[in-house]
N, C-alpha and C. Protein backbone atom coordinates (compact mmCIF):
# COMPACT_ATOMS: atom_id res chain seq x y z
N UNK A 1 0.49 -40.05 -18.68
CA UNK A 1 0.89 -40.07 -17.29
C UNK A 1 0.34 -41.35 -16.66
N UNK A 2 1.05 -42.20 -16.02
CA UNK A 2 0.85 -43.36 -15.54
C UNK A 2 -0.23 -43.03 -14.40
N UNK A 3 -1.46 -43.78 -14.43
CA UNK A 3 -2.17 -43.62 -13.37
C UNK A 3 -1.50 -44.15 -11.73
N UNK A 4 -1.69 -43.54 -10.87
CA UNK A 4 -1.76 -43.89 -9.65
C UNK A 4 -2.39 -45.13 -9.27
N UNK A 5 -2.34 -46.04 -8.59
CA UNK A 5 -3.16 -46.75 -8.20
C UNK A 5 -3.87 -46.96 -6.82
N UNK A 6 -4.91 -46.92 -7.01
CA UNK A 6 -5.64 -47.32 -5.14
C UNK A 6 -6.08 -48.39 -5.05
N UNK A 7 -5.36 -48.73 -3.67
CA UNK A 7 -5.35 -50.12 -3.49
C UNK A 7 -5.67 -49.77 -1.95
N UNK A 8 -5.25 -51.54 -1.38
CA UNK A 8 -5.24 -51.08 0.25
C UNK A 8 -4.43 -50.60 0.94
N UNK A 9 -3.42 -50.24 0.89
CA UNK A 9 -2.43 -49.64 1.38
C UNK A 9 -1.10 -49.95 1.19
N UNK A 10 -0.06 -49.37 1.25
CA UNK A 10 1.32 -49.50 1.15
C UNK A 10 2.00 -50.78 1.87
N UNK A 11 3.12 -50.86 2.37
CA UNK A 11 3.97 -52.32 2.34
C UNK A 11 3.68 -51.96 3.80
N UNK A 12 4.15 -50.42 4.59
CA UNK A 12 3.85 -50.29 5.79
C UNK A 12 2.57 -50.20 6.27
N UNK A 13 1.56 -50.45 5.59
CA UNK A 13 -0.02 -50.68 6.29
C UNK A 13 -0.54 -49.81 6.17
N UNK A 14 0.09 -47.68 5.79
CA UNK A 14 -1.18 -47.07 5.39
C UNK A 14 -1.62 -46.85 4.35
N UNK A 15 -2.37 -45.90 3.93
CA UNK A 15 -3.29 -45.71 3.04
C UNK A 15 -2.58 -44.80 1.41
N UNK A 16 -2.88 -45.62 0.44
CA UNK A 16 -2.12 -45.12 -0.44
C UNK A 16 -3.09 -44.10 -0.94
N UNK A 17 -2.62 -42.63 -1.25
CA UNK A 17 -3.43 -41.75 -2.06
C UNK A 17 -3.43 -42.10 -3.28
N UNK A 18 -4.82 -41.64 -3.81
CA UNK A 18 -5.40 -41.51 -4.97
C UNK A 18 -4.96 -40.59 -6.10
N UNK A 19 -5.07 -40.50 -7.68
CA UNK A 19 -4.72 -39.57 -8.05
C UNK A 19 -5.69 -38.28 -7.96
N UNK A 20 -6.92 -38.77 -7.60
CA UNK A 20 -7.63 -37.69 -7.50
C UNK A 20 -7.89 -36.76 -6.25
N UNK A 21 -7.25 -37.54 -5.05
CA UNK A 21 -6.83 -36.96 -3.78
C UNK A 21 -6.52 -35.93 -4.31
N UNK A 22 -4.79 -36.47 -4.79
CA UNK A 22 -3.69 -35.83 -5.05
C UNK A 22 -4.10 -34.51 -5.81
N UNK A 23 -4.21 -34.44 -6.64
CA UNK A 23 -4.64 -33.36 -7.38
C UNK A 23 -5.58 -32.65 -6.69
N UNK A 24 -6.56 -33.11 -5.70
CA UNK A 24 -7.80 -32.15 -4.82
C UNK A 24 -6.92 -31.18 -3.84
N UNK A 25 -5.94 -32.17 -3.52
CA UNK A 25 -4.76 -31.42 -2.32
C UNK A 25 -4.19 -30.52 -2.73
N UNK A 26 -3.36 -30.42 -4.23
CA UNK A 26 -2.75 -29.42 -4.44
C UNK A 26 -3.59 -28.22 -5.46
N UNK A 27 -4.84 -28.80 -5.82
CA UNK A 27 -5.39 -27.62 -5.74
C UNK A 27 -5.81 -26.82 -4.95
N UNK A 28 -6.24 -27.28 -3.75
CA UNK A 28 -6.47 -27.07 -2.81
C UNK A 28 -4.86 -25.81 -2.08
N UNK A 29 -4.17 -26.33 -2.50
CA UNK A 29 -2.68 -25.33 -1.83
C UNK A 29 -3.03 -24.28 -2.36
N UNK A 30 -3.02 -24.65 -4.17
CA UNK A 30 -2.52 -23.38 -5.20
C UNK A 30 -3.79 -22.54 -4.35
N UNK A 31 -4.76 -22.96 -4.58
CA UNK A 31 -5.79 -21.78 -4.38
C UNK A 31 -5.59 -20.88 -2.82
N UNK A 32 -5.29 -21.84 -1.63
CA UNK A 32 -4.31 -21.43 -0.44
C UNK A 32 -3.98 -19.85 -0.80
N UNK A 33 -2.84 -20.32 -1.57
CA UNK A 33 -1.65 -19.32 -1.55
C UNK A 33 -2.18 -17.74 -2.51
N UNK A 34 -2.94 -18.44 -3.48
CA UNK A 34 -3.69 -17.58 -4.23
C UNK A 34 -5.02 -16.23 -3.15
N UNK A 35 -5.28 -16.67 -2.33
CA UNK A 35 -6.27 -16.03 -1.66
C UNK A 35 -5.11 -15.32 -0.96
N UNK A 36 -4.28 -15.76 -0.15
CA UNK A 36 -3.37 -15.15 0.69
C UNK A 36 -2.30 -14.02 0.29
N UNK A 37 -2.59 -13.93 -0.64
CA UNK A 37 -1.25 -13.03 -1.96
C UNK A 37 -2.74 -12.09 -1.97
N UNK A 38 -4.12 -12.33 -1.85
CA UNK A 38 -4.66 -11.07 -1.96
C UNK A 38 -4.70 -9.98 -0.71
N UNK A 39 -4.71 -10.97 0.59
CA UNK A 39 -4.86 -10.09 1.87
C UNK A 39 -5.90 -9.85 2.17
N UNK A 40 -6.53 -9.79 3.54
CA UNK A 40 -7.47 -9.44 3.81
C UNK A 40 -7.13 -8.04 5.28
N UNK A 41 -6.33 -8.00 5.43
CA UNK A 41 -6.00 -6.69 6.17
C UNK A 41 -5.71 -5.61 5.84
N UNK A 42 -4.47 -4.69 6.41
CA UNK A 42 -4.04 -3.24 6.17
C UNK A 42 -2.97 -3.92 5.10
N UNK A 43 -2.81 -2.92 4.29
CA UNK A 43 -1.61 -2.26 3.32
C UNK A 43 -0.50 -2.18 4.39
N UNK A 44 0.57 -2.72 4.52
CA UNK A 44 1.96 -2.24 4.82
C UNK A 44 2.43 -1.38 4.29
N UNK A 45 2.96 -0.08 4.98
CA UNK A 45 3.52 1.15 3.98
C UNK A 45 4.79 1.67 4.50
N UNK A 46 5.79 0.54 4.45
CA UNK A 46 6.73 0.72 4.87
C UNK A 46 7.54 2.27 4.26
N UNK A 47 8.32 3.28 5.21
CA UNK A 47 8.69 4.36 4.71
C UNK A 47 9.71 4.20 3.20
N UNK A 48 9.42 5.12 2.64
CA UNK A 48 10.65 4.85 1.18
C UNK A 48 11.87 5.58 1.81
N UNK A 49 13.37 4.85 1.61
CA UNK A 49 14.28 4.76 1.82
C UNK A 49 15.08 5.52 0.61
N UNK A 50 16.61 6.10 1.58
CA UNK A 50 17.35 6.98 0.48
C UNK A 50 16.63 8.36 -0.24
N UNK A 51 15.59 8.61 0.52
CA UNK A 51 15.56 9.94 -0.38
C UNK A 51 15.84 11.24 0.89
N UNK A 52 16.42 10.93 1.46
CA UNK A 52 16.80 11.55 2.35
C UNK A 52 17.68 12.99 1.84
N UNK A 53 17.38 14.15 1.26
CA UNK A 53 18.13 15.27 0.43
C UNK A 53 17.80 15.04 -0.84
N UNK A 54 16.98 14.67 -1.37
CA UNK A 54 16.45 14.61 -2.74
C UNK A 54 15.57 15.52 -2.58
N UNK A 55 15.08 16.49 -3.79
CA UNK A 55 14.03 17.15 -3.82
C UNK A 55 13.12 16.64 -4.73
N UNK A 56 12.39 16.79 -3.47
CA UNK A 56 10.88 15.86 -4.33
C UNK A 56 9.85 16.72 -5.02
N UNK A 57 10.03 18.12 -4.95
CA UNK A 57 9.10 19.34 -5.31
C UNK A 57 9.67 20.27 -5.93
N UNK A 58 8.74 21.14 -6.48
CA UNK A 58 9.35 22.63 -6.63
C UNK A 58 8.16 22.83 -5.34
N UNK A 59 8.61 24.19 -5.19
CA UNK A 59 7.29 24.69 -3.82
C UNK A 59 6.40 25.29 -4.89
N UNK A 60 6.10 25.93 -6.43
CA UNK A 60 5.65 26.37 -7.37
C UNK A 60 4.66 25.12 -8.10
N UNK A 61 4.93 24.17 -7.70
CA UNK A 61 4.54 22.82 -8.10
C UNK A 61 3.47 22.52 -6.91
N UNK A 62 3.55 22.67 -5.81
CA UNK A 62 2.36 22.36 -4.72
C UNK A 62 1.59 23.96 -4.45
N UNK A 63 -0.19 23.28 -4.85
CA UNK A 63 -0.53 24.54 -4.70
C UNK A 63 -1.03 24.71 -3.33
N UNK A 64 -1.70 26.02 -2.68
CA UNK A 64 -2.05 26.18 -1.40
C UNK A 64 -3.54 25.47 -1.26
N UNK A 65 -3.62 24.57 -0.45
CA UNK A 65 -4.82 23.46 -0.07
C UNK A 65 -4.83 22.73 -0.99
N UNK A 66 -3.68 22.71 -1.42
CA UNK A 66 -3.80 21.32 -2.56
C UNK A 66 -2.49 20.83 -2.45
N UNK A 67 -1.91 19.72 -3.54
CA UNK A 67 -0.76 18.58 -3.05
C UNK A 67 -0.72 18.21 -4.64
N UNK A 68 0.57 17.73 -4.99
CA UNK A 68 1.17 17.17 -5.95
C UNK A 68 1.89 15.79 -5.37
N UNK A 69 1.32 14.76 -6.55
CA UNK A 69 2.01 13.35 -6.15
C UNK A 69 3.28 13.70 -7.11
N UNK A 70 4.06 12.91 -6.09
CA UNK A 70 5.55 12.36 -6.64
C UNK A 70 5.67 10.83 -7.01
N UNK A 71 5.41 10.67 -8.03
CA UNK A 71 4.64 9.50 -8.77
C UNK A 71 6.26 8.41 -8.26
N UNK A 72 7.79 8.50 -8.84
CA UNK A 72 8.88 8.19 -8.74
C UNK A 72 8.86 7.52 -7.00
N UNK A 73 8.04 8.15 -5.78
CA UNK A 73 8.62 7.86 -4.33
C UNK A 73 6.80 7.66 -3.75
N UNK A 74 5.90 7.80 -5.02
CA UNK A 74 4.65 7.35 -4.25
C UNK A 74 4.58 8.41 -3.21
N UNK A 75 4.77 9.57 -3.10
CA UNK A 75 4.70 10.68 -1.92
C UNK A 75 3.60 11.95 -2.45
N UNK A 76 2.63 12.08 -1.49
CA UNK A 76 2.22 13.21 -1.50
C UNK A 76 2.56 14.43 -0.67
N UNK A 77 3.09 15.75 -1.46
CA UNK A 77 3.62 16.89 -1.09
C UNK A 77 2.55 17.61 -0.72
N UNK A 78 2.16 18.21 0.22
CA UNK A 78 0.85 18.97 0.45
C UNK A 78 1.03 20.03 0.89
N UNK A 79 0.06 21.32 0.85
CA UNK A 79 0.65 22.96 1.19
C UNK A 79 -0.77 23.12 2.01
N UNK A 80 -0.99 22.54 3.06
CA UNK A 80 -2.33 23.05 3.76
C UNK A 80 -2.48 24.67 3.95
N UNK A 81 -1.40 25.23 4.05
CA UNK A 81 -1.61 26.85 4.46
C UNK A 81 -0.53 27.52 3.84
N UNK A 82 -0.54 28.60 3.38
CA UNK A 82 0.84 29.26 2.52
C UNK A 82 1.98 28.95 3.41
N UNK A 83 2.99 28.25 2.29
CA UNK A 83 4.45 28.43 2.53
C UNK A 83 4.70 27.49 3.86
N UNK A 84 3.53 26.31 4.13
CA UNK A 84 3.73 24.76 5.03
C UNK A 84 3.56 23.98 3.92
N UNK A 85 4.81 23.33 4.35
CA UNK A 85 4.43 22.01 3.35
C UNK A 85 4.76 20.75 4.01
N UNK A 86 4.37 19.56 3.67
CA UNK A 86 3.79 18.50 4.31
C UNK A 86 4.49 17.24 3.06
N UNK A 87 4.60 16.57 3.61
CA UNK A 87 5.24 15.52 2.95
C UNK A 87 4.33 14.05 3.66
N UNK A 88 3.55 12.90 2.89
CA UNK A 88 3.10 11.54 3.22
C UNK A 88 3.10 10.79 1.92
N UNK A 89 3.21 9.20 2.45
CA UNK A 89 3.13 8.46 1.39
C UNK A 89 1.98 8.51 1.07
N UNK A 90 1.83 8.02 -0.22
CA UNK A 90 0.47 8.22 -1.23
C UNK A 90 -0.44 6.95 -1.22
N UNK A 91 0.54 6.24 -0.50
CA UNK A 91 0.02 4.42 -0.18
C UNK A 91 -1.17 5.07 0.75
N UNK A 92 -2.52 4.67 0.65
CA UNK A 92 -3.20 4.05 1.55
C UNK A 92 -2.95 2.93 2.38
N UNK A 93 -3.12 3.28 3.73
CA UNK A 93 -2.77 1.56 4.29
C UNK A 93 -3.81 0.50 4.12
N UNK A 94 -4.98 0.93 3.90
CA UNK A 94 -6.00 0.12 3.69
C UNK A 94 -5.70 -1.15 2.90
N UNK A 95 -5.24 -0.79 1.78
CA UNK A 95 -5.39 -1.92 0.59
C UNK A 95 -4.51 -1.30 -0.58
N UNK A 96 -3.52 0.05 -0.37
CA UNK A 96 -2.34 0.58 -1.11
C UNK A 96 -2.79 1.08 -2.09
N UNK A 97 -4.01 1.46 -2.41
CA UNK A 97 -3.99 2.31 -3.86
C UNK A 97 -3.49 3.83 -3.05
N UNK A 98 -3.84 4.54 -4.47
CA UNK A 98 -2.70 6.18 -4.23
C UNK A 98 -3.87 6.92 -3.78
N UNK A 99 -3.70 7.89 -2.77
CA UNK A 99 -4.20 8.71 -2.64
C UNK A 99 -4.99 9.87 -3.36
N UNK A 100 -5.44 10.63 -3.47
CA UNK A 100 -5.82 11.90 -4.40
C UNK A 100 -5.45 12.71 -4.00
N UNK A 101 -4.96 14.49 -4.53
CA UNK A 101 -4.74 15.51 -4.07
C UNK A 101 -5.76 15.62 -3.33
N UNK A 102 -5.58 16.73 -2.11
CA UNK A 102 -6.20 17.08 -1.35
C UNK A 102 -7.29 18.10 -1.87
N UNK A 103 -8.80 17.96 -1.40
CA UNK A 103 -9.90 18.64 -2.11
C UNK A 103 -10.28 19.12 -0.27
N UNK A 104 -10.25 20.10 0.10
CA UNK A 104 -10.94 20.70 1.41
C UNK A 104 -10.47 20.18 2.07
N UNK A 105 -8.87 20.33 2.21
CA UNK A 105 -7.68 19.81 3.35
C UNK A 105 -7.79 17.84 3.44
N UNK A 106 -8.56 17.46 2.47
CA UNK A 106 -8.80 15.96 2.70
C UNK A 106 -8.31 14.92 1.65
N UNK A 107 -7.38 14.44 1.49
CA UNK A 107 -7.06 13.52 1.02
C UNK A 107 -8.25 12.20 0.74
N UNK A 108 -8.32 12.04 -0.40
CA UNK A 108 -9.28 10.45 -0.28
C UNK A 108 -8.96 9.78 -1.32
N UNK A 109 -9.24 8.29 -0.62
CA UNK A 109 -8.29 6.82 -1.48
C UNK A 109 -9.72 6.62 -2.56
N UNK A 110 -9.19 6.66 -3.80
CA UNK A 110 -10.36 6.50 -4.56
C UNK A 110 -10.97 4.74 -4.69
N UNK A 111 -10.52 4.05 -3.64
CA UNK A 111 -10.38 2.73 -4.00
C UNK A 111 -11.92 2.56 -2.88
N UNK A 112 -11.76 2.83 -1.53
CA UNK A 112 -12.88 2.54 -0.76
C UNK A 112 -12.95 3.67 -0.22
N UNK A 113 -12.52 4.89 -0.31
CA UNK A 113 -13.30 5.92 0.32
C UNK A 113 -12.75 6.68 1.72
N UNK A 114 -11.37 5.61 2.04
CA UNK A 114 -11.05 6.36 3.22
C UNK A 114 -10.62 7.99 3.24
N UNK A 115 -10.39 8.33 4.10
CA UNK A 115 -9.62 9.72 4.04
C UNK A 115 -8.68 10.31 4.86
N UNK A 116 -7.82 11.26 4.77
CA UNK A 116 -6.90 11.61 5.30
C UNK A 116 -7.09 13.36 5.56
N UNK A 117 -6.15 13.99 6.77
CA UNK A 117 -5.80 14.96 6.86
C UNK A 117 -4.72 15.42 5.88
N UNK A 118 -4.49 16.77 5.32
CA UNK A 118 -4.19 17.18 3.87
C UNK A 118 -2.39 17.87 5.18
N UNK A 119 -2.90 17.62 6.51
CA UNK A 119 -1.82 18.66 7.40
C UNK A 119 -1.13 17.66 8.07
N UNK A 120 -1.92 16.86 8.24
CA UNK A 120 -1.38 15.28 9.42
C UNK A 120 -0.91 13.94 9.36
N UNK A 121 -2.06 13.80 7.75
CA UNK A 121 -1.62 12.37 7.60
C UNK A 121 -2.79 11.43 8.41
N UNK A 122 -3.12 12.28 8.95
CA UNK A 122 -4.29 11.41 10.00
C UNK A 122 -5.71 10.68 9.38
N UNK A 123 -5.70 9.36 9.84
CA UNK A 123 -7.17 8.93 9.15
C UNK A 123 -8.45 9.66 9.87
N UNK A 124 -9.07 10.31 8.80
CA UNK A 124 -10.30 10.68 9.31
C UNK A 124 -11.45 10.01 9.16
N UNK A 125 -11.63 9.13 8.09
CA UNK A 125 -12.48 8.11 7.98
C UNK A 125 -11.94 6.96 6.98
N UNK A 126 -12.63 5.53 7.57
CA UNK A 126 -12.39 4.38 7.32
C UNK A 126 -12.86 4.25 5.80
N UNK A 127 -12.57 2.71 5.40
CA UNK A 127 -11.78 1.60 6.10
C UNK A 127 -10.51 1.73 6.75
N UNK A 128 -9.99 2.29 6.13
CA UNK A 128 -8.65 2.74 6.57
C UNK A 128 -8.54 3.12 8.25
N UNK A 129 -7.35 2.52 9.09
CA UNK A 129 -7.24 3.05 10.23
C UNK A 129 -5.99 3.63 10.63
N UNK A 130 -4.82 3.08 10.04
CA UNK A 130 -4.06 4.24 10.57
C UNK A 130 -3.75 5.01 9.82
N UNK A 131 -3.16 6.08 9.77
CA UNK A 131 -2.50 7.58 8.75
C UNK A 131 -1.63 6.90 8.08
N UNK A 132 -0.91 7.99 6.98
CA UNK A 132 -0.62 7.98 5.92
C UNK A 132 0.88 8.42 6.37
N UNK A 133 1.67 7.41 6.41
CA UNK A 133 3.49 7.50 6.51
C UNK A 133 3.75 9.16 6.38
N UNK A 134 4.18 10.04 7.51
CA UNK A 134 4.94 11.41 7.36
C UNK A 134 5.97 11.10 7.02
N UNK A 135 6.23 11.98 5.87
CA UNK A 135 8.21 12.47 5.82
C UNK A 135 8.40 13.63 6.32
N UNK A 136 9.27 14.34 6.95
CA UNK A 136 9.94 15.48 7.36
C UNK A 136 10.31 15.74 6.05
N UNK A 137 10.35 17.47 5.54
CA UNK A 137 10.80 17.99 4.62
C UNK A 137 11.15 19.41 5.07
N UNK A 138 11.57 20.48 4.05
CA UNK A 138 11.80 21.39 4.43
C UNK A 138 12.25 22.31 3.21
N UNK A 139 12.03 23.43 2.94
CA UNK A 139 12.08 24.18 1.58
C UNK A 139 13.61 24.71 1.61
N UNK A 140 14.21 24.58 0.51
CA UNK A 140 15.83 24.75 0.02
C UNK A 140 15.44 25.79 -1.09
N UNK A 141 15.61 27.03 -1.20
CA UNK A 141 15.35 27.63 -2.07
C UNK A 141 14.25 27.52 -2.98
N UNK A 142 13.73 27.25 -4.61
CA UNK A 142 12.79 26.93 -4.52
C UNK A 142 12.12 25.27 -4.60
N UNK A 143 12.71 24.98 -3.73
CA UNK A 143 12.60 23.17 -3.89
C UNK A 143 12.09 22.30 -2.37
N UNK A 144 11.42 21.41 -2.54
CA UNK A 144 11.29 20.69 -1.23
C UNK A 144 12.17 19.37 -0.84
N UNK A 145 12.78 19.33 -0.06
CA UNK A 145 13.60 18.64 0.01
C UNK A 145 13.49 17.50 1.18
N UNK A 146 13.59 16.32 0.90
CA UNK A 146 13.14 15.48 2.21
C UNK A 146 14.73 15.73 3.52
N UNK A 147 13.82 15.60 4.73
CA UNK A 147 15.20 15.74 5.63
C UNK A 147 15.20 14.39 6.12
């Protein structure tokens, strides 16, 4: 590769870069873009789309104070009290790992610890600050079905 040369400047009078500028600069980007692809805020958990009449459950499949993930839509199905069932994404907004079934109506992100209501979706403790995306659902014979 032909070296660059530094000199005093170009034909128009400024300053010609170096090759070792050059290369400081665009490492300097890559690494940029590299930090920024990690995030330092909330998880976006935008709602999942089209499952609108799909059944995402059996109701035999979610037990009472407990929840089955729907691995396919990232959704946790939850039965806080016989024969309610509860539908949220499994995304944490924190930083998007999956949730856990619910252990004592509480959902928790095994990643930092936040937690959720097993009935609401609601953050009960941080990092995490807002809740966990509701779906509306509703039982079709023995199946849960998003509305």
């Amino acid at each position: 590769m032909p070296a660059i040369e530094e000199g005093p400047g170009d034909a128009r009078g400024g300053r010609m870069v170096g090759r070792r500028e050059a290369l400081g600069v665009a490492g300097a980007a890559v690494c940029g873009l590299a930090v920024a692809g990690c995030g330092v805020g909330g998880q976006e958990t935008a709602p999942v789309q089209s499952i609108k009449g799909q059944v995402l459950a059996k109701t035999a499949d979610v037990p009472v104070g407990g929840g089955t993930l729907v691995e396919q839509w990232k959704i946790m199905i939850t039965q806080p009290a016989e024969g309610v069932f509860k539908a949220f994404s499994a995304v944490c907004p924190h930083r998007g790992c999956a949730v856990g079934s619910p252990q004592d109506s509480v959902m928790t992100c095994p990643c930092h610890g936040s937690e959720f209501a097993a009935d609401s979706g609601k953050c009960l403790k941080g990092p995490a600050t807002a809740p966990l995306t509701a779906y509306q659902v509703k039982v079709v014979g023995d199946g849960i079905v998003a509305v």
